[in-house]
N, C-alpha and C. Protein backbone atom coordinates (compact mmCIF):
# COMPACT_ATOMS: atom_id res chain seq x y z
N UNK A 1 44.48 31.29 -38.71
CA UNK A 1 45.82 30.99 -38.25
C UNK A 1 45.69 30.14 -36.99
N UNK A 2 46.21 28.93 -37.17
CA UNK A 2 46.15 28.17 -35.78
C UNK A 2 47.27 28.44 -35.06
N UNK A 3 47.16 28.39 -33.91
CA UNK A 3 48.51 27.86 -33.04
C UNK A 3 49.09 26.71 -32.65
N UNK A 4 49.80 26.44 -31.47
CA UNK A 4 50.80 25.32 -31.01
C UNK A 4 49.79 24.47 -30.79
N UNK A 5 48.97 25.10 -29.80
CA UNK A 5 47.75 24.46 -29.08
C UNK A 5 46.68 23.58 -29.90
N UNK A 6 46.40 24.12 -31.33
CA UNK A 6 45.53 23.27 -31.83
C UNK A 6 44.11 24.47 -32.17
N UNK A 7 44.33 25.89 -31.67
CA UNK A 7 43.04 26.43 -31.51
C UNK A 7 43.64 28.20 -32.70
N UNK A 8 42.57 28.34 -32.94
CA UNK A 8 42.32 29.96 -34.01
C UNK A 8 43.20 30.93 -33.03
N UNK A 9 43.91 31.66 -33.66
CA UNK A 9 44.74 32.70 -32.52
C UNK A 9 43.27 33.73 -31.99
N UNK A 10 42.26 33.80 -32.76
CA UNK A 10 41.01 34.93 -31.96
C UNK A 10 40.65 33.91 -30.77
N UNK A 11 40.35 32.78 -30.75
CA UNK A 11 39.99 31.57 -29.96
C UNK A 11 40.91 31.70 -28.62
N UNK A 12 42.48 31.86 -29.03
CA UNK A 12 43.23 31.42 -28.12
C UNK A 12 43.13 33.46 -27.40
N UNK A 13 42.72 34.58 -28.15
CA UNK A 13 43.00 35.65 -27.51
C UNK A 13 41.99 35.82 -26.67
N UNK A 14 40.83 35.21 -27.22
CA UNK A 14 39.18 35.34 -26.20
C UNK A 14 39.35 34.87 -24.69
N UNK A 15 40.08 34.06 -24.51
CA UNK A 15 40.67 32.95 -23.50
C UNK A 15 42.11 33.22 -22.75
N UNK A 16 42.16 34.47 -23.29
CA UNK A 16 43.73 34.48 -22.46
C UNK A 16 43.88 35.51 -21.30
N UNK A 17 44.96 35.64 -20.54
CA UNK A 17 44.92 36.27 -19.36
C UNK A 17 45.50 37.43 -19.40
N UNK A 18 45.24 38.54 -18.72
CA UNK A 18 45.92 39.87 -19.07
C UNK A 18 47.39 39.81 -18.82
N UNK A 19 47.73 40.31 -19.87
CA UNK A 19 49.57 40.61 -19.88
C UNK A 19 49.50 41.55 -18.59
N UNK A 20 51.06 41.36 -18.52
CA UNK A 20 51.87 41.84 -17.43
C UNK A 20 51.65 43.41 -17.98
N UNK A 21 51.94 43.75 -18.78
CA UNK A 21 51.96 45.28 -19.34
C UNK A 21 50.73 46.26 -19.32
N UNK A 22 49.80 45.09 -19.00
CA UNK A 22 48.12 45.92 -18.76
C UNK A 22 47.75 46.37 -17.71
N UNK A 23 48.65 45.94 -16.77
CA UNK A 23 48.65 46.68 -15.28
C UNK A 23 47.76 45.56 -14.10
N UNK A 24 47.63 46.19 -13.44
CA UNK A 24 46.26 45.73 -12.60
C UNK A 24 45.00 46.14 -12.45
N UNK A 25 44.31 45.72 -11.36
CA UNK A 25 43.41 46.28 -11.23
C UNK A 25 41.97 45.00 -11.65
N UNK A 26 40.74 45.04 -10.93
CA UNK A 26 39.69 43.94 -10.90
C UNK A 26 39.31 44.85 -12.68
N UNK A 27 39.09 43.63 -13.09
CA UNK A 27 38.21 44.41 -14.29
C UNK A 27 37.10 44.18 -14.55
N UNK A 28 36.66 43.38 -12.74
CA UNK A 28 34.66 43.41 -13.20
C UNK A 28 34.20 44.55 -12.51
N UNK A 29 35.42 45.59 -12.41
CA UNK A 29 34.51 46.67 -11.50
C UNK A 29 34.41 47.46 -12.57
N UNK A 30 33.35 48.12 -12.92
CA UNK A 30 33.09 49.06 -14.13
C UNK A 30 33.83 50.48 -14.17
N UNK A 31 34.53 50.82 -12.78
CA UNK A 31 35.84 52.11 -12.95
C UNK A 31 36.76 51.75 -13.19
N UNK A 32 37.31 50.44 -12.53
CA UNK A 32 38.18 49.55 -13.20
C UNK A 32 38.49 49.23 -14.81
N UNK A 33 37.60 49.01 -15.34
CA UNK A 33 37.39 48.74 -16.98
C UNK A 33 37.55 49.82 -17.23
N UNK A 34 37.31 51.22 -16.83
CA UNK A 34 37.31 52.31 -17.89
C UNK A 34 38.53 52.59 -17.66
N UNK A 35 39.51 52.54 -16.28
CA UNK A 35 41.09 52.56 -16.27
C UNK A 35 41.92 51.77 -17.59
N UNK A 36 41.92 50.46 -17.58
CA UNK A 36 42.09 49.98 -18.37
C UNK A 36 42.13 50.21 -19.91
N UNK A 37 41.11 50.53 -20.09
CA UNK A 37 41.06 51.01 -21.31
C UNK A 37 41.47 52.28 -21.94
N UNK A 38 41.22 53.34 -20.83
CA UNK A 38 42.18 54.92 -20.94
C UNK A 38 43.53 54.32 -21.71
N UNK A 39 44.02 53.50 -20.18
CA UNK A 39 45.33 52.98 -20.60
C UNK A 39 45.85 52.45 -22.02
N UNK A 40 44.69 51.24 -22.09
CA UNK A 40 45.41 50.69 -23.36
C UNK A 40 45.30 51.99 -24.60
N UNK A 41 44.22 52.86 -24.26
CA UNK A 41 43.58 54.02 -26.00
C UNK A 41 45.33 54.71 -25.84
N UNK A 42 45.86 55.18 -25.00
CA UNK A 42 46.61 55.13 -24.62
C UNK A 42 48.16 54.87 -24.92
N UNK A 43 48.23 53.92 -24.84
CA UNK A 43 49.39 52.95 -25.64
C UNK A 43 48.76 52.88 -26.94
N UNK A 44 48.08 52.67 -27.64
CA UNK A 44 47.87 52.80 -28.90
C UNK A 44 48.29 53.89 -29.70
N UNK A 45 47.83 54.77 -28.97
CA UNK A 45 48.32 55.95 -29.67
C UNK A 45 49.84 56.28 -29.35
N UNK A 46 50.56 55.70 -28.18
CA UNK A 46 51.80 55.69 -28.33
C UNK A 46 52.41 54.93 -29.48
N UNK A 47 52.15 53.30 -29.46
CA UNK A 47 52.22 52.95 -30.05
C UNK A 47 52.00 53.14 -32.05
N UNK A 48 51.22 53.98 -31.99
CA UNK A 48 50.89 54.63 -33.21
C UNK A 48 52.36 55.63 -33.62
N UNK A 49 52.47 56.24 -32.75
CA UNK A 49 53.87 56.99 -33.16
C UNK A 49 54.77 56.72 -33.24
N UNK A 50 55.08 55.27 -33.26
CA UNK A 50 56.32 55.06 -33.22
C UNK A 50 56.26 53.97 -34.03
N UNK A 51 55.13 53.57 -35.08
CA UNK A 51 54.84 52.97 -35.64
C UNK A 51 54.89 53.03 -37.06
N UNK A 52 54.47 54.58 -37.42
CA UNK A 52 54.01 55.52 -38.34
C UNK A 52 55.48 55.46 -39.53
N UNK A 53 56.16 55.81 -39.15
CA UNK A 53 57.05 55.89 -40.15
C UNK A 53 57.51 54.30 -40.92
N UNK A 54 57.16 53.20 -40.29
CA UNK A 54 56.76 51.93 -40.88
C UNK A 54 55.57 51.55 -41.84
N UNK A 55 54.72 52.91 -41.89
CA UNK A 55 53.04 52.51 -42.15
C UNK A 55 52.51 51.23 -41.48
N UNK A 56 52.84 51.23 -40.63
CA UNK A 56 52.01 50.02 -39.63
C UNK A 56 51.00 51.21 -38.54
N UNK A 57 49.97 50.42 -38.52
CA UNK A 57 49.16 51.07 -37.12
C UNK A 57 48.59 49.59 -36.76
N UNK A 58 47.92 50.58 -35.68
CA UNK A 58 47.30 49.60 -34.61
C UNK A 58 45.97 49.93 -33.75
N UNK A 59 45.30 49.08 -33.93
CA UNK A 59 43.79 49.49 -33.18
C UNK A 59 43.63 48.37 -31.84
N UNK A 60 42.85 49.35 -30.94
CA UNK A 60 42.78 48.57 -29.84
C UNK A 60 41.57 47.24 -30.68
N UNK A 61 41.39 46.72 -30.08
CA UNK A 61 39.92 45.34 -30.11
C UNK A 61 39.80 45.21 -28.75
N UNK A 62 38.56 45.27 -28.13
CA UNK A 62 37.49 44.51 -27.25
C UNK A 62 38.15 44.54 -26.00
N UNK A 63 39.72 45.70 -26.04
CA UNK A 63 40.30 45.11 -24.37
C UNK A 63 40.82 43.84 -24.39
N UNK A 64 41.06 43.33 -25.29
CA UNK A 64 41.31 41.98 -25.16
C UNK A 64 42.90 41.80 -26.07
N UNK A 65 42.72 42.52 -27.05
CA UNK A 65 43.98 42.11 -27.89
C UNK A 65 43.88 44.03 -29.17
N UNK A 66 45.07 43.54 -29.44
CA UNK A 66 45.38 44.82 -30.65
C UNK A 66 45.59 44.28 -31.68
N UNK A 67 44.45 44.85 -32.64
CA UNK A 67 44.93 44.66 -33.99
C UNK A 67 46.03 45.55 -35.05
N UNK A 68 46.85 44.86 -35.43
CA UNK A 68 48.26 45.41 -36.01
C UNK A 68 47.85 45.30 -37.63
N UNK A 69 48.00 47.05 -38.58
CA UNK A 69 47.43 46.78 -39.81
C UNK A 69 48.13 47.03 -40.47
N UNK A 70 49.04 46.18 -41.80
CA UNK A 70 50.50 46.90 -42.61
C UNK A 70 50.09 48.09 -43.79
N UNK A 71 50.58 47.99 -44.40
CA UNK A 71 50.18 49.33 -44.95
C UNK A 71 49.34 48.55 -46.83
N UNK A 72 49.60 47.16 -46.96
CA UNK A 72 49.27 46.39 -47.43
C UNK A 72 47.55 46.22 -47.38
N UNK A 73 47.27 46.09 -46.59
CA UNK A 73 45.98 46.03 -45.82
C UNK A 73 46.08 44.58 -45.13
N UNK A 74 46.75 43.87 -44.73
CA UNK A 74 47.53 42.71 -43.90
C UNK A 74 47.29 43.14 -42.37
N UNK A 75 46.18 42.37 -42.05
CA UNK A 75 46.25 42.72 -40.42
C UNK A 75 46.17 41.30 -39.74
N UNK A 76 46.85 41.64 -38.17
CA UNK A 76 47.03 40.69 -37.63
C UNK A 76 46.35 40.78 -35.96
N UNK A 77 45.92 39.92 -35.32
CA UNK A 77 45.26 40.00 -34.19
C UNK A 77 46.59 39.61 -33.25
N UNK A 78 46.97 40.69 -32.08
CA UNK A 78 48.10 40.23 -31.22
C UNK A 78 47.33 40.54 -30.07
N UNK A 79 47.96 39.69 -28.96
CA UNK A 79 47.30 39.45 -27.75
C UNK A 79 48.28 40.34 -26.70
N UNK A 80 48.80 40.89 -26.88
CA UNK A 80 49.81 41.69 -26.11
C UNK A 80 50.85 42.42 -26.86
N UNK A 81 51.76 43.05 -26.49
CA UNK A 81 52.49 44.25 -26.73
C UNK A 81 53.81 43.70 -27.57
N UNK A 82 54.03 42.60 -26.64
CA UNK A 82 54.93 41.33 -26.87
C UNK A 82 54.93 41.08 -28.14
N UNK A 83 53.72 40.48 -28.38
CA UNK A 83 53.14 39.73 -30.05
C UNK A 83 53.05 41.17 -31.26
N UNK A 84 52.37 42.39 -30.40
CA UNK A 84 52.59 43.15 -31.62
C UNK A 84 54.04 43.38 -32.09
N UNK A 85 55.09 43.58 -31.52
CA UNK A 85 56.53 43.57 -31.52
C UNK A 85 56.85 42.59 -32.47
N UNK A 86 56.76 41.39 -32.32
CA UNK A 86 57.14 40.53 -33.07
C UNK A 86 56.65 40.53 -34.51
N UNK A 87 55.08 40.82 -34.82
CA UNK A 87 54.69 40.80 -35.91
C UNK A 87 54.97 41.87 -36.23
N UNK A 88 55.07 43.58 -35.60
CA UNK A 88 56.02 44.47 -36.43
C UNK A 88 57.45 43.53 -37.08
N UNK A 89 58.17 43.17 -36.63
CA UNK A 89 59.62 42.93 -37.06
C UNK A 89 59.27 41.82 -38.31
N UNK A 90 57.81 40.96 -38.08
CA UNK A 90 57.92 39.90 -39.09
C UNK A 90 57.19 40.62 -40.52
N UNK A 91 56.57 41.66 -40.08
CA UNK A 91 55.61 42.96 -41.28
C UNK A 91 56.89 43.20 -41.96
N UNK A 92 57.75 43.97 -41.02
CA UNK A 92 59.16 44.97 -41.87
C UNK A 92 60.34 44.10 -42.32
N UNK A 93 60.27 42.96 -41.45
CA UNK A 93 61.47 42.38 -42.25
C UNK A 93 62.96 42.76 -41.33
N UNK A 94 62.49 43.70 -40.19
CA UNK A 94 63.89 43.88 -39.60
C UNK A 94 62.82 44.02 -37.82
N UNK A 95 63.68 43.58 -37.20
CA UNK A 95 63.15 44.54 -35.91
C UNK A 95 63.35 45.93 -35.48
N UNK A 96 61.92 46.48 -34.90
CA UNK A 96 62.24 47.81 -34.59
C UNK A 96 62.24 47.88 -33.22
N UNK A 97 63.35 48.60 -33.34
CA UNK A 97 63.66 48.98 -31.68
C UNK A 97 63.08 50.28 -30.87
N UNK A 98 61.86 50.33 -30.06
CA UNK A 98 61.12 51.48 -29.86
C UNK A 98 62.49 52.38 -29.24
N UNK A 99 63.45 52.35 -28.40
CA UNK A 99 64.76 52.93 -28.13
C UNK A 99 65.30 53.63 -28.83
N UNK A 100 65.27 53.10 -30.55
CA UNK A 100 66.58 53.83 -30.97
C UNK A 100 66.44 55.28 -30.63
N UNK A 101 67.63 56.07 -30.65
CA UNK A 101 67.80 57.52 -30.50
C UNK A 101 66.85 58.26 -31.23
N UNK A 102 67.60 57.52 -32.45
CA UNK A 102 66.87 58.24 -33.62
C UNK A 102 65.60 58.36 -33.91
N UNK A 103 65.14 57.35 -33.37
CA UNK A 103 63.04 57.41 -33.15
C UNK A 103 62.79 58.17 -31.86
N UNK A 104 63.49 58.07 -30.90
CA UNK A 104 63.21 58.94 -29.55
C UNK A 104 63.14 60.03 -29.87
N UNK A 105 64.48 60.69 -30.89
CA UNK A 105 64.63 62.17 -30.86
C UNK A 105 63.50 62.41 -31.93
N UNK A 106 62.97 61.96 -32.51
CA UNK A 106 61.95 61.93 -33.81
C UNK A 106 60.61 62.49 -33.45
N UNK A 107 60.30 61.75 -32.44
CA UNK A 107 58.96 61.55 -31.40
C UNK A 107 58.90 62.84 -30.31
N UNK A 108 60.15 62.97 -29.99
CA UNK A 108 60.19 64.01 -29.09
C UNK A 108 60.19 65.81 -29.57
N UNK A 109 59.94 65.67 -30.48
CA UNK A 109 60.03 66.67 -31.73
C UNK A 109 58.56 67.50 -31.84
């Protein structure tokens, strides 16, 4: 899959800069990196639950990006939280809103 740019979306994720949603923090310090990554295992597995009733999941990759898998066996490499969002809504065909009530009260269960 190319992009705008001209380059492989793994090309353009190897090369890209941490989203706003990954927090801070140096990540050539090696306590640093293991923060990070708590975090993202983390959101995955949030992300997993609120995913589930779509049959979509999601695996971290390399700290670098999440791979999003349909229930098809259709997976996609997203570089942020942002991009998985979008390719959920372009997987299902509708957007999902992590908000609705009805998934809050679901989750909270």
């Amino acid at each position: 899959m190319w992009n705008a740019q001209g380059m492989c979306s793994l090309c353009g994720t190897l090369g890209a800069a941490a989203h706003w949603s990954e927090g801070g923090g140096d990540r050539t310090q090696v306590g640093a990196r293991r923060e990070v990554l708590r975090e993202r295992i983390r959101r995955v597995v949030l992300l997993n639950r609120v995913l589930a009733p779509s049959r979509l999941h999601v695996d971290e990759w390399e700290e670098t990006a999440y791979i999003l898998r349909g229930p098809t066996g259709q997976s996609v490499l997203c570089g942020d939280l942002a991009a998985v969002f979008s390719e959920v809504q372009r997987m299902r065909g509708t957007a999902l809103d992590p908000l609705d009530p009805a998934l809050v009260k679901a989750l909270s269960a």
